[in-house]
Protein backbone atom coordinates (compact mmCIF):
# COMPACT_ATOMS: atom_id res chain seq x y z
CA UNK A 1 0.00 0.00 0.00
CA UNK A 2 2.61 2.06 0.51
CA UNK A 3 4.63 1.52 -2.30
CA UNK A 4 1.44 2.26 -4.38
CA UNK A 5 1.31 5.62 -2.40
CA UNK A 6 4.97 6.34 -3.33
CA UNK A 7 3.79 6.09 -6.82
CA UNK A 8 1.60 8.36 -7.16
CA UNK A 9 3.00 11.00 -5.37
CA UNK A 10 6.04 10.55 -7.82
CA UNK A 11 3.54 10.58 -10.50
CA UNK A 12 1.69 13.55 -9.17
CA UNK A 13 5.06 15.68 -9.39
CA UNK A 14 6.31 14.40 -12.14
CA UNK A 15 2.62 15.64 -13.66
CA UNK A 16 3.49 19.10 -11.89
CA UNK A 17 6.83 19.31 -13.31
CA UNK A 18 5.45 18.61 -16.92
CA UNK A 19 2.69 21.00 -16.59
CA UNK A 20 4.81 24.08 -15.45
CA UNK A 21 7.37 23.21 -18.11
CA UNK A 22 4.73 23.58 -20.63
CA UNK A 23 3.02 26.23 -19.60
CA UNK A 24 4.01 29.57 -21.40
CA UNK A 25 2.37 33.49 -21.35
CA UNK A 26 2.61 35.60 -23.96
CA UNK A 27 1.78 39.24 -23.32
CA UNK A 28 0.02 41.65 -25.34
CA UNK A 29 2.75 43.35 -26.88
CA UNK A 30 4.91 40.11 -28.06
CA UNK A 31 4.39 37.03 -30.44
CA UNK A 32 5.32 33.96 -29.73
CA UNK A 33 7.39 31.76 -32.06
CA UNK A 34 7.29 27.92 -31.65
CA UNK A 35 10.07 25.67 -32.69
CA UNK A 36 9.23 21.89 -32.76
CA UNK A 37 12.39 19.98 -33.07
CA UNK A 38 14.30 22.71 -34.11
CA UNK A 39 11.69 23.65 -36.80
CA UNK A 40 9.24 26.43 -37.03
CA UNK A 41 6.07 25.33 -36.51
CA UNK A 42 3.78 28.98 -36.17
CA UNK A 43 3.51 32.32 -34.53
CA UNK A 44 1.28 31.89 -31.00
CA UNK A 45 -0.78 34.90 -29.98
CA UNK A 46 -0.56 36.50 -26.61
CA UNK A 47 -2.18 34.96 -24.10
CA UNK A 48 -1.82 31.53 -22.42
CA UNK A 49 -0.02 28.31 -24.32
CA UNK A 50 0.69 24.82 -23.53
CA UNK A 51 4.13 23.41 -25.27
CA UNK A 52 5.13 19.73 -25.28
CA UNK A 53 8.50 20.50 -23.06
CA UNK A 54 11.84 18.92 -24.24
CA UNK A 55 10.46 18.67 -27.89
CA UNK A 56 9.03 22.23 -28.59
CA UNK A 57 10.28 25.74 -27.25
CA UNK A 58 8.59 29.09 -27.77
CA UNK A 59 10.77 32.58 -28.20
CA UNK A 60 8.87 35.38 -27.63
CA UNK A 61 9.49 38.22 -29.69
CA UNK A 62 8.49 41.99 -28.72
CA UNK A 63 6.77 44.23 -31.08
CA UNK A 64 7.09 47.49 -29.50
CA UNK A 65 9.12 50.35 -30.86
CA UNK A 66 12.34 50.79 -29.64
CA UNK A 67 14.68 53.64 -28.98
CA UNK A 68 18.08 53.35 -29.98
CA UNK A 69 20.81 55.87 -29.40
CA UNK A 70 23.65 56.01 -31.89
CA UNK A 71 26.77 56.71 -30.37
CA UNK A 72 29.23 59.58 -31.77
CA UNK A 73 30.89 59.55 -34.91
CA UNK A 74 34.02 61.64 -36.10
CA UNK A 75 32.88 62.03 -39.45
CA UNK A 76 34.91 64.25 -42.51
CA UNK A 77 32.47 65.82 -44.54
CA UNK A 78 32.91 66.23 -48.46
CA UNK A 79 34.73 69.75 -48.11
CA UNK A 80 37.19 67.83 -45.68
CA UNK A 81 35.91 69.21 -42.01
CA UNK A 82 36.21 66.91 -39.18
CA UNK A 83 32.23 66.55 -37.25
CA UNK A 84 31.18 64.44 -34.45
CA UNK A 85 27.49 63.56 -35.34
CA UNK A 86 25.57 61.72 -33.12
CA UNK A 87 22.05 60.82 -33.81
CA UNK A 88 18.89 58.43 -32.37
CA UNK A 89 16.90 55.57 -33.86
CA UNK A 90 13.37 54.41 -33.63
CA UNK A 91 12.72 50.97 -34.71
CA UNK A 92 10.10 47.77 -34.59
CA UNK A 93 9.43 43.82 -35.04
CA UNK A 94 6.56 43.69 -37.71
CA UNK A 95 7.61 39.77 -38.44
CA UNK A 96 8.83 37.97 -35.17
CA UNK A 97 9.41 34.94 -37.27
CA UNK A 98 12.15 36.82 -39.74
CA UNK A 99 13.26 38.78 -36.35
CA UNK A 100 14.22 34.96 -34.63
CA UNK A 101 15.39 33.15 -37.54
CA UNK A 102 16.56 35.84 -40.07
CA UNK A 103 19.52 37.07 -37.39
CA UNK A 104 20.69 36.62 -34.29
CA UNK A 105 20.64 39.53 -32.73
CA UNK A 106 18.74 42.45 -33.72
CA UNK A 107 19.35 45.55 -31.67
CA UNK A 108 22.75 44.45 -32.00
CA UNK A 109 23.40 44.31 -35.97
CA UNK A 110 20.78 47.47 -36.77
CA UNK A 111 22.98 49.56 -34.07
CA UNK A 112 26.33 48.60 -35.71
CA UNK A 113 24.40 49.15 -39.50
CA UNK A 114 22.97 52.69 -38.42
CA UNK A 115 26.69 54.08 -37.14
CA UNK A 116 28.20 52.87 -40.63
CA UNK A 117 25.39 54.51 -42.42
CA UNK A 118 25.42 57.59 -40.42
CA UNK A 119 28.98 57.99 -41.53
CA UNK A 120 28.55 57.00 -45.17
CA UNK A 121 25.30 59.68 -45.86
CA UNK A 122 26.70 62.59 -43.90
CA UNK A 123 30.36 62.10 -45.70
CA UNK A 124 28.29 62.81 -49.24
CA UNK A 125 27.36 66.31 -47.47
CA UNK A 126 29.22 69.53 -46.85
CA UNK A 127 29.36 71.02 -43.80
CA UNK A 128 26.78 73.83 -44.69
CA UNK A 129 24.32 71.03 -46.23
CA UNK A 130 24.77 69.08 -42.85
CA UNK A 131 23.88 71.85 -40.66
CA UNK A 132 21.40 73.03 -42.81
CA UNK A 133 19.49 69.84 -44.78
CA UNK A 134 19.25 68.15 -41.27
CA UNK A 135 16.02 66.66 -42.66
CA UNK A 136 16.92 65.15 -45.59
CA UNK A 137 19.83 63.66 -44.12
CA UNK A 138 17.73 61.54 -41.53
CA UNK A 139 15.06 60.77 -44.46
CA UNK A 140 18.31 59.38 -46.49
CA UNK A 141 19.51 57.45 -43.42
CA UNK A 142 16.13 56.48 -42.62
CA UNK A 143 15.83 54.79 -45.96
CA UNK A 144 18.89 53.12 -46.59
CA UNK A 145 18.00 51.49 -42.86
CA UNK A 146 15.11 50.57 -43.96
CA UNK A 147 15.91 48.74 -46.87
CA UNK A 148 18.47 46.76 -45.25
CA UNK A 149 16.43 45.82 -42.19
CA UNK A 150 13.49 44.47 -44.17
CA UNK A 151 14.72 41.13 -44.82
CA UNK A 152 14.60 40.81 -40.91
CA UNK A 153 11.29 41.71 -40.13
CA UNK A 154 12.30 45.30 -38.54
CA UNK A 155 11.07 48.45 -39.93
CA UNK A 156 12.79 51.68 -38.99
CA UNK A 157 10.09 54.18 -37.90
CA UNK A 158 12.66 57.33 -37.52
CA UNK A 159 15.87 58.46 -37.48
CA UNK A 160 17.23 62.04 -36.06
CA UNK A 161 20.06 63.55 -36.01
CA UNK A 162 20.84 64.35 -32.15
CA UNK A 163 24.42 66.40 -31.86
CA UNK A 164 26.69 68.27 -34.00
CA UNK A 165 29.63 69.13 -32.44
CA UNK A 166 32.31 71.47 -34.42
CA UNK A 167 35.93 71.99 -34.29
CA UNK A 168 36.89 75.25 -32.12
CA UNK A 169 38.59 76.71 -35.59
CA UNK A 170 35.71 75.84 -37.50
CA UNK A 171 32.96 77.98 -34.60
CA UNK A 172 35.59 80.96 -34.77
CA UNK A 173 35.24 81.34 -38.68
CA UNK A 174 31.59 80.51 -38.50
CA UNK A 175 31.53 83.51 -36.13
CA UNK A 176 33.66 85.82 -38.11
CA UNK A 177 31.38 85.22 -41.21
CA UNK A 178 28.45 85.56 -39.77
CA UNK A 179 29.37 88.57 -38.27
CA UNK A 180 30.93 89.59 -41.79
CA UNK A 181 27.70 88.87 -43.29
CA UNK A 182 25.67 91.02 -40.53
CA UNK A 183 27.55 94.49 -41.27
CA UNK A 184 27.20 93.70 -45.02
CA UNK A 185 23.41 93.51 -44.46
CA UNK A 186 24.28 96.96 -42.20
CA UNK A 187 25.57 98.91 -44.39
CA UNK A 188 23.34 97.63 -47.54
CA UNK A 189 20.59 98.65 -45.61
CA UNK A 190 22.20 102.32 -44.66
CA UNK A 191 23.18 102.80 -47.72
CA UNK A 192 19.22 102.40 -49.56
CA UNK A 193 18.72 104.85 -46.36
CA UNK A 194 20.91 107.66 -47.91
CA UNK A 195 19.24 106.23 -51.13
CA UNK A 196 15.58 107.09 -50.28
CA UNK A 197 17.29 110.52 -48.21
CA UNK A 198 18.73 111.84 -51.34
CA UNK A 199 15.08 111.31 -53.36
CA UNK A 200 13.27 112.67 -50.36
CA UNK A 201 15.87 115.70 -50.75
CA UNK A 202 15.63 115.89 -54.38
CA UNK A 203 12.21 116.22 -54.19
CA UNK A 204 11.99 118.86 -51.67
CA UNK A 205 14.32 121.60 -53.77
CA UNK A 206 12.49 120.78 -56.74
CA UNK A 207 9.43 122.09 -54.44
CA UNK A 208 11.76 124.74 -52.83
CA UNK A 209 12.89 125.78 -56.53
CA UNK A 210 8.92 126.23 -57.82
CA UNK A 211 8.30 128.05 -54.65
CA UNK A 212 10.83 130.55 -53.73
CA UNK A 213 9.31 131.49 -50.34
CA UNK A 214 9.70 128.12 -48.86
CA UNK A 215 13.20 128.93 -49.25
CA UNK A 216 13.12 131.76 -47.73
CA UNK A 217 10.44 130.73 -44.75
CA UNK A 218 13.21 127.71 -44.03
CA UNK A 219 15.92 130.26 -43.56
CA UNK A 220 13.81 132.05 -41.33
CA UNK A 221 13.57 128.42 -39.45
CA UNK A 222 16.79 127.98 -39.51
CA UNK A 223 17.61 131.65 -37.71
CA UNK A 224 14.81 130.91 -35.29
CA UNK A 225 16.80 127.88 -34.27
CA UNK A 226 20.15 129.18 -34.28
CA UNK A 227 18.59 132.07 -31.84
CA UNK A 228 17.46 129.62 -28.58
CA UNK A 229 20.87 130.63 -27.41
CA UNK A 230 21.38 133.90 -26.00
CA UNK A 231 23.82 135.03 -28.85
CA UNK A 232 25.46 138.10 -30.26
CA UNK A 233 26.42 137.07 -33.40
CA UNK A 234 23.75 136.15 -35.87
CA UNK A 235 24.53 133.97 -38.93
CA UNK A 236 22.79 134.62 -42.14
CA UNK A 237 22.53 131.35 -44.64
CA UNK A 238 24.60 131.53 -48.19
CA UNK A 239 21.30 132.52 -49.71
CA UNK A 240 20.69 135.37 -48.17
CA UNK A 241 23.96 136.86 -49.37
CA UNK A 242 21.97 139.76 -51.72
CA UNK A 243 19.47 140.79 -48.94
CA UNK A 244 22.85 141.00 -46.24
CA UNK A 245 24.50 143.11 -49.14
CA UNK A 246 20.98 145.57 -49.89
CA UNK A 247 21.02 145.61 -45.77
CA UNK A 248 24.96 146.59 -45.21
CA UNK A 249 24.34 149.22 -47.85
CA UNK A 250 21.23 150.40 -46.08
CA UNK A 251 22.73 150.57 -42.49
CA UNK A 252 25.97 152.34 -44.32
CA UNK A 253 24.24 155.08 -46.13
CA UNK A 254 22.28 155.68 -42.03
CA UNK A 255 25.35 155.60 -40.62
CA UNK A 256 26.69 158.56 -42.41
CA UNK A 257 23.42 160.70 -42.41
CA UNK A 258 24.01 159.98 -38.28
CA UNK A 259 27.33 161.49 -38.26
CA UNK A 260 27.65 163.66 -41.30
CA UNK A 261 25.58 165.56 -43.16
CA UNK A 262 25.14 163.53 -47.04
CA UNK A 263 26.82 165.42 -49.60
CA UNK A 264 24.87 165.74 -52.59
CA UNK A 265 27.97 164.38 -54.98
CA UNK A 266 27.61 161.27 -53.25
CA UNK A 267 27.69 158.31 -55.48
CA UNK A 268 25.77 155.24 -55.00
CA UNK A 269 28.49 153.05 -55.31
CA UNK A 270 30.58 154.56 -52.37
CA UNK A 271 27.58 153.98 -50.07
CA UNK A 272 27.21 150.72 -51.16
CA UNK A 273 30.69 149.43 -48.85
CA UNK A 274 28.84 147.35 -46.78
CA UNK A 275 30.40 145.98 -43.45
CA UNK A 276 29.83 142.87 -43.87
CA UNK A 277 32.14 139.97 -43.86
CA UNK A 278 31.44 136.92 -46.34
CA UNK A 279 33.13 133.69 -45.10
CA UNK A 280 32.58 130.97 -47.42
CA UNK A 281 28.70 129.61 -47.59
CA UNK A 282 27.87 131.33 -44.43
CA UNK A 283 28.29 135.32 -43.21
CA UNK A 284 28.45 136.55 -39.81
CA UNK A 285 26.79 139.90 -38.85
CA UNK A 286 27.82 141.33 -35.59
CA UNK A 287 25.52 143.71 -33.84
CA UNK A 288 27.94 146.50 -33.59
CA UNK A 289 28.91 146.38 -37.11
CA UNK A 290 25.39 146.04 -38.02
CA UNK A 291 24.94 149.95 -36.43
CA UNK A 292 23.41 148.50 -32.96
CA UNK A 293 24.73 149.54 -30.15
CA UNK A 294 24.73 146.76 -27.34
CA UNK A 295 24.45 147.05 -23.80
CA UNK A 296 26.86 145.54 -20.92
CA UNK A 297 24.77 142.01 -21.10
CA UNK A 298 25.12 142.39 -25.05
CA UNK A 299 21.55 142.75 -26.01
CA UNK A 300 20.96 145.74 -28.71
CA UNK A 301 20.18 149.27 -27.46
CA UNK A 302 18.73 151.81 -29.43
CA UNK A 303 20.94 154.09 -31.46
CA UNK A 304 20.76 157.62 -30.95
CA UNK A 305 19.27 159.88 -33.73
C-alpha cells in the first residue's frame, strides 16, 4: 500500500513538473514563435499556451518600438571638415518569425548598421548642407535602414540627427562670417537709407525751386533755431547773401546821415561798402557792425538819432 502511495505521489510531481514546463504566457505586446524539433512550426498569440516540453520551445518576440541611441561619430564631410554627429533611432518587429530566424541579434546588428550609415550619408554632405538639410539627411539614413532591415522583419520608424559638435577653428570662422555677413546687411541697408534721403531731398528743392518762399520761410527756421541761445552774433545762410548786401548798404548810407551831413555828390556806389564779412557759404553779422549799439549784457540798445 505504501509503495502504491509512493507512486503516485512521484507521478503527481512528475505531472506538476510537466505542466509548469509547458506552460508559457505571452503578453500583449509580443508574439510567440514555436520551434518543434528545431523547426518552425507557427507564430502563437498572446495569451496563455501549452508546449510539449523537451520537444518544442517558444521565443517570444516583442513588437514594441524601440529607442536606440547612436553613439558619436568623427565624421569628414565632403569639403574635408572633421564633425562628431551623433544621432537616435526608432525601430520595430513587424515579423517575429524573420526577427528569430533571419539574425541573431537584432538591436545588436541594426545599431552597428545605423553608425556605418550615419557615416557614409553625412560624408556625401558639406558642412553647410549638414547643418542646414538636417532633414533630408535623416530621411536618407532612414531609408537606406530601412531597406536593409526588411529582410529581418524590422522596420525603422525614424531616425534624427541628435548632436553636432564642431571643431573650435571651424565655430571661430563661423563667427567671423556671420558677423561679416551682418555688417554687409548693415551697411546695404544704410546705404538704400541715404538712397531714399537723397530722393526725399531731391524732391523737396524741386518744391523749394517752384516756390521761392519756402526757401526763404526755411531760412527764417533755420535763424529761429540758431537764436534759442542767447547770442550776439547772428549767422545769415549763403542765400541770403543779396538781402545781407541791400542791408549793409542800407545801415551804411544811415550811418553817415548819423554822423555827417550827405553830400549831394555822393555816389551810389561809395555807399554801397557794406560791413559785412562773407566767409565761405555762411556770413556773420555782428551787432555792432550792423549799427546796434549793445548794452553791458550784449543785447541791442537803441541808437541815438
Amino acid at each position: 500500500m505504501s509503495s502504491w502511495l509512493t507512486v503516485l505521489v512521484v507521478v503527481a510531481v512528475l505531472a506538476l513538473a510537466g505542466l509548469a514546463l509547458s506552460v508559457r504566457i505571452v503578453k500583449q505586446y509580443e508574439k510567440g514563435v514555436l520551434f518543434r524539433l528545431g523547426r518552425v512550426v507557427g507564430v502563437r498569440e498572446p495569451g496563455l499556451r501549452l508546449i510539449v516540453p523537451l520537444i518544442e520551445v517558444l521565443r517570444r518576440v516583442s513588437l514594441r518600438i524601440v529607442t536606440m541611441p547612436i553613439q558619436s561619430q568623427g565624421i569628414i564631410t565632403r569639403d574635408n571638415v572633421s564633425v562628431d554627429v551623433s544621432a537616435v533611432a526608432y525601430y520595430r518587429v513587424v515579423d517575429a518569425t524573420k526577427a528569430e530566424v533571419a539574425i541573431e541579434n537584432v538591436a545588436a546588428a541594426i545599431n552597428q548598421i545605423a553608425q556605418t550609415t550615419l557615416r557614409k550619408v553625412v560624408g556625401q554632405h558639406t558642412l553647410d548642407q549638414t547643418l542646414a538639410e538636417t532633414d533630408r539627411i535623416n530621411l536618407d539614413i532612414r531609408e537606406i535602414l530601412d531597406g536593409t532591415t526588411e529582410e529581418w522583419g524590422v522596420v525603422v520608424t525614424l531616425v534624427e540627427l541628435k548632436d553636432i559638435q564642431l571643431p573650435e577653428t571651424m565655430k571661430r570662422a563661423m563667427a567671423r562670417q556671420a558677423e561679416a555677413e551682418r555688417e554687409k546687411r548693415a551697411k546695404i541697408i544704410a546705404a538704400e537709407g541715404e538712397s531714399l534721403a537723397a530722393d526725399q531731398l531731391g524732391a523737396a528743392s524741386d518744391i523749394m525751386m517752384a516756390h521761392p518762399l519756402a526757401l526763404q520761410l526755411r531760412n527764417l527756421q533755420s535763424l529761429v533755431e540758431i537764436g534759442v541761445d542767447q547770442n550776439t552774433t547772428v549767422v545769415f545762410p549763403a542765400p541770403l547773401m543779396s538781402t545781407i548786401q541791400e542791408l549793409g548798404a542800407f545801415l551804411a548810407r544811415e550811418q553817415a546821415a548819423g554822423t555827417t551831413p550827405a553830400p549831394a555828390s555822393t555816389t551810389p556806389a561809395k555807399a554801397a561798402a557794406a560791413p559785412a564779412s562773407f566767409t565761405g557759404s555762411a556770413v556773420e553779422l555782428s551787432a555792432t557792425d550792423a549799427g546796434f549799439n549793445t548794452d553791458d549784457n550784449g543785447a541791442p540798445a537803441a541808437r541815438p538819432r
